[in-house]
PDB file of N, CA and C in Angstrom:
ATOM      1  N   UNK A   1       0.740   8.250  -9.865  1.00  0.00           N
ATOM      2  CA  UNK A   1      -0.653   8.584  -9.743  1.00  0.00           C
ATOM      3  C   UNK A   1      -0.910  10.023 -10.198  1.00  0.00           C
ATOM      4  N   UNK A   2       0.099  11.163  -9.781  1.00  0.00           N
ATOM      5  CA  UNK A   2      -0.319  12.237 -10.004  1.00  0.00           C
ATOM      6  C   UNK A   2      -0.407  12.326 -11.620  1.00  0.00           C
ATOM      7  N   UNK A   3       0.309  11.841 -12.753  1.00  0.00           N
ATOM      8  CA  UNK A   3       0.500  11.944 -13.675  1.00  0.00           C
ATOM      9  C   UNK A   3      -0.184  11.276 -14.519  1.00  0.00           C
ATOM     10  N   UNK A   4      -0.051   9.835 -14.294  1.00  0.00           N
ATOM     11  CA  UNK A   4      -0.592   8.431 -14.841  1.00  0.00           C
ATOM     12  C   UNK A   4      -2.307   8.629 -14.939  1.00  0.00           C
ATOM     13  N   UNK A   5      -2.815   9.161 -13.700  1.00  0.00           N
ATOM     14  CA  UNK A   5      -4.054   9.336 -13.610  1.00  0.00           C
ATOM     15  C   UNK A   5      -4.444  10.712 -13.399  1.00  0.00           C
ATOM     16  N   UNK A   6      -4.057  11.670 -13.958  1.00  0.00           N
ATOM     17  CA  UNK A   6      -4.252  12.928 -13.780  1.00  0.00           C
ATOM     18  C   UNK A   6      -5.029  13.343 -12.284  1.00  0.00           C
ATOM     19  N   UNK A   7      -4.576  12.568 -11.597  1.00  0.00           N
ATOM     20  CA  UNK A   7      -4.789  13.164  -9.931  1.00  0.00           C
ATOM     21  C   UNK A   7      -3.861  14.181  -9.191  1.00  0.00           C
ATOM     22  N   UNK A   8      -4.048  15.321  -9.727  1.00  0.00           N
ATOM     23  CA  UNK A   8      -3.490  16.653  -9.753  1.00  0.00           C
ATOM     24  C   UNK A   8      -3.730  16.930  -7.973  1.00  0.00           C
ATOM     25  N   UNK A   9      -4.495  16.382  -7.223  1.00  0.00           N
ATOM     26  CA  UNK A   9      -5.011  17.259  -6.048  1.00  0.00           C
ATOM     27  C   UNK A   9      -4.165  15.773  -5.026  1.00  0.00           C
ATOM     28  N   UNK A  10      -3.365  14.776  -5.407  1.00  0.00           N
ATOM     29  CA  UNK A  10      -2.669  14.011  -4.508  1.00  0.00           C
ATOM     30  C   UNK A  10      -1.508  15.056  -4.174  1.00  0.00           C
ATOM     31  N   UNK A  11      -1.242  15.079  -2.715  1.00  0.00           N
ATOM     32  CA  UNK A  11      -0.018  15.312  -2.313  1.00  0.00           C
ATOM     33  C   UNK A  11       0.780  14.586  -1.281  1.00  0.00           C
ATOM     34  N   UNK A  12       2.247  14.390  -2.532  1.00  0.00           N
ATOM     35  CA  UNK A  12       2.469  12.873  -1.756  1.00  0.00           C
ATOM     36  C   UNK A  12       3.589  13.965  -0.855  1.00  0.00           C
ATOM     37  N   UNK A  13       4.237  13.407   0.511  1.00  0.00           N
ATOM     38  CA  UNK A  13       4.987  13.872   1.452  1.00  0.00           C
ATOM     39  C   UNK A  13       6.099  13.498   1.413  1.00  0.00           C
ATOM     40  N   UNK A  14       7.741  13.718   0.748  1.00  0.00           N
ATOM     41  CA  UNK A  14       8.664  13.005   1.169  1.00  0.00           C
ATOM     42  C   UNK A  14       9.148  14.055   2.397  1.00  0.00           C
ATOM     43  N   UNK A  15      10.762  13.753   2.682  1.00  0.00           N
ATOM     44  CA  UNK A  15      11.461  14.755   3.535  1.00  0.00           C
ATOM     45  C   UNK A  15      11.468  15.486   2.706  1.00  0.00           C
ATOM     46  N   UNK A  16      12.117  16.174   1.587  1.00  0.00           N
ATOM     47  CA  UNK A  16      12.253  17.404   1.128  1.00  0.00           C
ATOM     48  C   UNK A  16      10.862  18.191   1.173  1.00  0.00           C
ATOM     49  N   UNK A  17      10.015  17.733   0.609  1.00  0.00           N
ATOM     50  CA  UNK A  17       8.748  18.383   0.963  1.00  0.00           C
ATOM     51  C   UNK A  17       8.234  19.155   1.814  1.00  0.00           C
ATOM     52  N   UNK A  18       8.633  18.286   3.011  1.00  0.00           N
ATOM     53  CA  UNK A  18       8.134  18.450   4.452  1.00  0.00           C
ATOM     54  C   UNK A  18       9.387  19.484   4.832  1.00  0.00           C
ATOM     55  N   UNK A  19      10.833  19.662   4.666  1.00  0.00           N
ATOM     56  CA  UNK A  19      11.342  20.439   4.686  1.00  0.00           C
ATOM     57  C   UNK A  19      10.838  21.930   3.936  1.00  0.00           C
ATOM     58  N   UNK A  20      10.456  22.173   2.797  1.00  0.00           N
ATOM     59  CA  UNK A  20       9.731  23.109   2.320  1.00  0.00           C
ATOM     60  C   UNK A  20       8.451  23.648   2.707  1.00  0.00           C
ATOM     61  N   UNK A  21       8.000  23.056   2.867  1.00  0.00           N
ATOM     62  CA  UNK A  21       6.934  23.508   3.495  1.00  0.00           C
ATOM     63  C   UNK A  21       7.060  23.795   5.144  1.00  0.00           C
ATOM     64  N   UNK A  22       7.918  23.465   5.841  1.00  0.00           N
ATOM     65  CA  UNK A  22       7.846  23.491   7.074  1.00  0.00           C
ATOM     66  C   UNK A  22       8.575  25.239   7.139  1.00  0.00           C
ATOM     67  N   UNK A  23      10.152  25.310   6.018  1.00  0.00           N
ATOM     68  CA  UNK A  23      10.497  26.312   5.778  1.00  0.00           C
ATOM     69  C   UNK A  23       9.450  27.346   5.463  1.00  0.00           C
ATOM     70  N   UNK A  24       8.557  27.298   4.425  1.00  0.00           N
ATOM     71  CA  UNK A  24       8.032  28.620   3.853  1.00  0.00           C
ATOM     72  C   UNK A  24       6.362  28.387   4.628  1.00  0.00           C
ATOM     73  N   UNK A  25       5.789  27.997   5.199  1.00  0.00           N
ATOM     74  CA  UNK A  25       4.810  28.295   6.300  1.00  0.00           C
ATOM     75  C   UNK A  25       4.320  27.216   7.393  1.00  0.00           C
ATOM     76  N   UNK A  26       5.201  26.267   7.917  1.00  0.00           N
ATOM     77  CA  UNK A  26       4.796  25.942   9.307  1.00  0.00           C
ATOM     78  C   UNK A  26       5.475  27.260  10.180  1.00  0.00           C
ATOM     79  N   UNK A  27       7.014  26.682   9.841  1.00  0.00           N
ATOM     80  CA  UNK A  27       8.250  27.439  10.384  1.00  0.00           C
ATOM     81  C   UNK A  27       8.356  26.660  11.829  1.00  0.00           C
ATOM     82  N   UNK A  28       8.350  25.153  12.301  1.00  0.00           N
ATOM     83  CA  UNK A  28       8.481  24.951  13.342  1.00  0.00           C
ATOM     84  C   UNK A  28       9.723  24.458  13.627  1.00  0.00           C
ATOM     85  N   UNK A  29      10.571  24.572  14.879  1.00  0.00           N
ATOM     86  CA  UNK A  29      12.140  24.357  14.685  1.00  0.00           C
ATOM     87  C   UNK A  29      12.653  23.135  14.536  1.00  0.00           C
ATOM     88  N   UNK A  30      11.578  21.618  14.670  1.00  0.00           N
ATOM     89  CA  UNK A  30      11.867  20.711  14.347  1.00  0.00           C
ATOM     90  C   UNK A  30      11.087  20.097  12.708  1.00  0.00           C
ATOM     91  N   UNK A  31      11.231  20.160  11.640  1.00  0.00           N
ATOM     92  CA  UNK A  31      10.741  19.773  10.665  1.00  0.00           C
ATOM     93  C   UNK A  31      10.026  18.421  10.918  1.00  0.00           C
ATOM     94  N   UNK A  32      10.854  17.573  11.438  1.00  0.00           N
ATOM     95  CA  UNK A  32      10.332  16.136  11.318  1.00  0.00           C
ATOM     96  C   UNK A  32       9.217  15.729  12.342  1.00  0.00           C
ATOM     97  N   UNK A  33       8.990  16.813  13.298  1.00  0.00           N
ATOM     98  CA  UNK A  33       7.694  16.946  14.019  1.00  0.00           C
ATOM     99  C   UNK A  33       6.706  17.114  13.294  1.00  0.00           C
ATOM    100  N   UNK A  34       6.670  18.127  12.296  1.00  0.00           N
ATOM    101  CA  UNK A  34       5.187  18.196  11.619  1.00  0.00           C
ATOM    102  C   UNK A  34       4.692  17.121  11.056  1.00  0.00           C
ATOM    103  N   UNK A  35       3.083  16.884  11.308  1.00  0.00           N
ATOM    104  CA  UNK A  35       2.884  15.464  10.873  1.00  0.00           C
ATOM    105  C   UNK A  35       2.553  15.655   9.308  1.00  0.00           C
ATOM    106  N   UNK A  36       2.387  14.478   8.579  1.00  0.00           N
ATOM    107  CA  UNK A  36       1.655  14.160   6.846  1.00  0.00           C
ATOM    108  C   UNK A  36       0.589  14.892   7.200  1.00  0.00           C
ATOM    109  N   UNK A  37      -0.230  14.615   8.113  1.00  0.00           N
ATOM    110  CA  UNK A  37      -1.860  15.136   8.047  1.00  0.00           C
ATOM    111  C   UNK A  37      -1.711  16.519   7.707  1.00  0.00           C
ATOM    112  N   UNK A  38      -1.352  17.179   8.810  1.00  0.00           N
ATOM    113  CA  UNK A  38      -1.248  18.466   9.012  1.00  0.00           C
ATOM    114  C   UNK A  38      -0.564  19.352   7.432  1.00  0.00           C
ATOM    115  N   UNK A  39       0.489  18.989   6.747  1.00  0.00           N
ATOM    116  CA  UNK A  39       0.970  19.063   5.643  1.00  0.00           C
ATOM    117  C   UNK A  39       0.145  19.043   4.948  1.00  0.00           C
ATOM    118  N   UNK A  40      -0.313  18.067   4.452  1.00  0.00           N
ATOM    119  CA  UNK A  40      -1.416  17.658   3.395  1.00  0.00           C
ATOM    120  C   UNK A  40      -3.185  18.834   3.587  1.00  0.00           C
ATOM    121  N   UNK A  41      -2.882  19.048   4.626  1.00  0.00           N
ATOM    122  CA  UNK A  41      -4.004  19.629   5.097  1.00  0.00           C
ATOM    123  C   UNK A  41      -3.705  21.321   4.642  1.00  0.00           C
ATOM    124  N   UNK A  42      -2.569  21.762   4.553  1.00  0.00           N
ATOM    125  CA  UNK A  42      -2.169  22.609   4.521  1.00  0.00           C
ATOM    126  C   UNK A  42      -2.132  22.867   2.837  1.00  0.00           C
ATOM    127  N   UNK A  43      -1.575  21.828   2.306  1.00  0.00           N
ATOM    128  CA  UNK A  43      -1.324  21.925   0.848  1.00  0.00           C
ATOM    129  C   UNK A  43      -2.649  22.019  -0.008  1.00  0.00           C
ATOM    130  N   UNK A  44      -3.950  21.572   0.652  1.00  0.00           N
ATOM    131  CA  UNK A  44      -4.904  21.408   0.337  1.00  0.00           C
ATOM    132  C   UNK A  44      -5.703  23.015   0.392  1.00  0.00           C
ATOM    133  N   UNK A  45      -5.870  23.216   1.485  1.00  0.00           N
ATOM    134  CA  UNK A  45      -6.200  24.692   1.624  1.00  0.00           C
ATOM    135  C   UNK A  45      -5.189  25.634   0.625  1.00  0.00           C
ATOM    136  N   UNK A  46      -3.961  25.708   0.522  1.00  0.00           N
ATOM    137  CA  UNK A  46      -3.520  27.062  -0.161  1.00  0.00           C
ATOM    138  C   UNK A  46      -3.393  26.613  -1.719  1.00  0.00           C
ATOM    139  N   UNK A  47      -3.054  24.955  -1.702  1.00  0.00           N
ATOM    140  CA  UNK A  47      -3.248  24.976  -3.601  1.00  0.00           C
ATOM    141  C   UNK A  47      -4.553  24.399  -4.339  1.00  0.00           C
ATOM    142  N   UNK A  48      -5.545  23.892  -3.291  1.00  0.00           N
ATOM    143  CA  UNK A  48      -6.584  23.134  -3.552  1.00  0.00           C
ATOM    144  C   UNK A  48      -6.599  21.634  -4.435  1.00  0.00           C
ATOM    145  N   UNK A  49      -6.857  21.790  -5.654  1.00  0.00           N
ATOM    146  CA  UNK A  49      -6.704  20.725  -6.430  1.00  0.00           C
ATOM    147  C   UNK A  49      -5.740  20.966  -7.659  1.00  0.00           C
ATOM    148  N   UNK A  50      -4.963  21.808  -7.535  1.00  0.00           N
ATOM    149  CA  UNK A  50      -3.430  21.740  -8.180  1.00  0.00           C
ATOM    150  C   UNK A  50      -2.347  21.227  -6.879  1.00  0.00           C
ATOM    151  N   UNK A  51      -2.631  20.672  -5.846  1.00  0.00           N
ATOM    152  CA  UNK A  51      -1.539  20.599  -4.746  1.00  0.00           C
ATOM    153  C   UNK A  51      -0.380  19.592  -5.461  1.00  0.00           C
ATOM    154  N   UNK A  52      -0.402  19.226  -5.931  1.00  0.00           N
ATOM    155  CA  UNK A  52       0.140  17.831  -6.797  1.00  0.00           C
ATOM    156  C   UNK A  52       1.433  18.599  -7.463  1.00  0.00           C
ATOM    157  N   UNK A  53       0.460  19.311  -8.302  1.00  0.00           N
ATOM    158  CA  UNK A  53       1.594  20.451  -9.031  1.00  0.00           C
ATOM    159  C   UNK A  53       2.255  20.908  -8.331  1.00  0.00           C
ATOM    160  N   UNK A  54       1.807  21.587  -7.652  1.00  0.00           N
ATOM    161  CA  UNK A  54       2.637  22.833  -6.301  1.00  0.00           C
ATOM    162  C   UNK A  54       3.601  21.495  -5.714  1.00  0.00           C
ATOM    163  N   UNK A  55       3.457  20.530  -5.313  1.00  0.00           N
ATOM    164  CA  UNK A  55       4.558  19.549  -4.888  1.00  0.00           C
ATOM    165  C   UNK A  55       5.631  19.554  -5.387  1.00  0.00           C
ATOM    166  N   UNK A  56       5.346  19.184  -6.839  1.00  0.00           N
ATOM    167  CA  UNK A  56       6.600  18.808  -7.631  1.00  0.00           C
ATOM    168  C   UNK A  56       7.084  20.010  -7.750  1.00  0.00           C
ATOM    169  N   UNK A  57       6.928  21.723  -7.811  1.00  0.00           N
ATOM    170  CA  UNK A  57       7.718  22.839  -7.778  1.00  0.00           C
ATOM    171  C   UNK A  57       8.170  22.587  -6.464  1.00  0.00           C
ATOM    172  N   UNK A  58       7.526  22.698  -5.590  1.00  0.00           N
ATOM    173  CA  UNK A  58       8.325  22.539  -4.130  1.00  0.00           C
ATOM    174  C   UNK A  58       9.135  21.970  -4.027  1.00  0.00           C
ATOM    175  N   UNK A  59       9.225  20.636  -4.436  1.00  0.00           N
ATOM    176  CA  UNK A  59      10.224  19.745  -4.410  1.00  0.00           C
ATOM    177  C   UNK A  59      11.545  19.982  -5.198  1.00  0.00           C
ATOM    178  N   UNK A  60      11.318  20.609  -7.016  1.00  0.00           N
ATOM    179  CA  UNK A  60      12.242  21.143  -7.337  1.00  0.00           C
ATOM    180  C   UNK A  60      12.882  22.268  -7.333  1.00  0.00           C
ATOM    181  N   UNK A  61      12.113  23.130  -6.439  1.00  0.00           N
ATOM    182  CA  UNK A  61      12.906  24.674  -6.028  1.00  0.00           C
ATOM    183  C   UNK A  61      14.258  23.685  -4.862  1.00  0.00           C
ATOM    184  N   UNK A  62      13.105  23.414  -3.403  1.00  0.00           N
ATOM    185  CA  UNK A  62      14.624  23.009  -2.612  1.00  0.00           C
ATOM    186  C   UNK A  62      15.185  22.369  -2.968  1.00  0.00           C
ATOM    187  N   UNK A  63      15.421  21.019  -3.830  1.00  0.00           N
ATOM    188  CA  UNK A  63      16.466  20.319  -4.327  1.00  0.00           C
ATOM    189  C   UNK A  63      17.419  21.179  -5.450  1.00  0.00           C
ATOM    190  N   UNK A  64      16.803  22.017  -5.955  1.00  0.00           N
ATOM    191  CA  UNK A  64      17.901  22.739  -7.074  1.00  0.00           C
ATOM    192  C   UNK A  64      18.636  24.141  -6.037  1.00  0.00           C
ATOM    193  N   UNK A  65      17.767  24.868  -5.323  1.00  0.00           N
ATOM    194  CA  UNK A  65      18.784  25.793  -4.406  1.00  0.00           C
ATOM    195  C   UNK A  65      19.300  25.077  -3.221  1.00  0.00           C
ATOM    196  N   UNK A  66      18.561  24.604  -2.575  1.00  0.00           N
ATOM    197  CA  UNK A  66      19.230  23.768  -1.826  1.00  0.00           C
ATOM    198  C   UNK A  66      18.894  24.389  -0.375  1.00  0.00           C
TER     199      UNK A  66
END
């Protein structure tokens, strides 16, 4: 979807995601507590309608450092 249909402002949630983001601004000590909403809600406010984009960097910063 993000690509196929240039829906740049979807942000889809896997675990790594939710690991990144929980790392660089929830910061809560259980990751898998934070909900999709709250995430998505979050990704929305700081990337607006590039969140899509900002995903897929998110996703490939922690999977490549680790």
């Amino acid at each position: 979807m993000l690509f196929s249909l240039a829906r740049f402002e979807v942000f889809p949630v896997d675990v790594w995601v939710r690991r990144v983001m929980n790392e660089l601004y929830i910061k809560m000590e259980d990751e898998t507590k934070v909900s999709k909403k709250v995430l998505q809600a979050l990704a929305k406010e700081k990337f607006e309608n590039l969140a899509g984009l900002a995903q897929q960097y998110l996703f490939y910063q922690r999977r490549s450092i680790g």
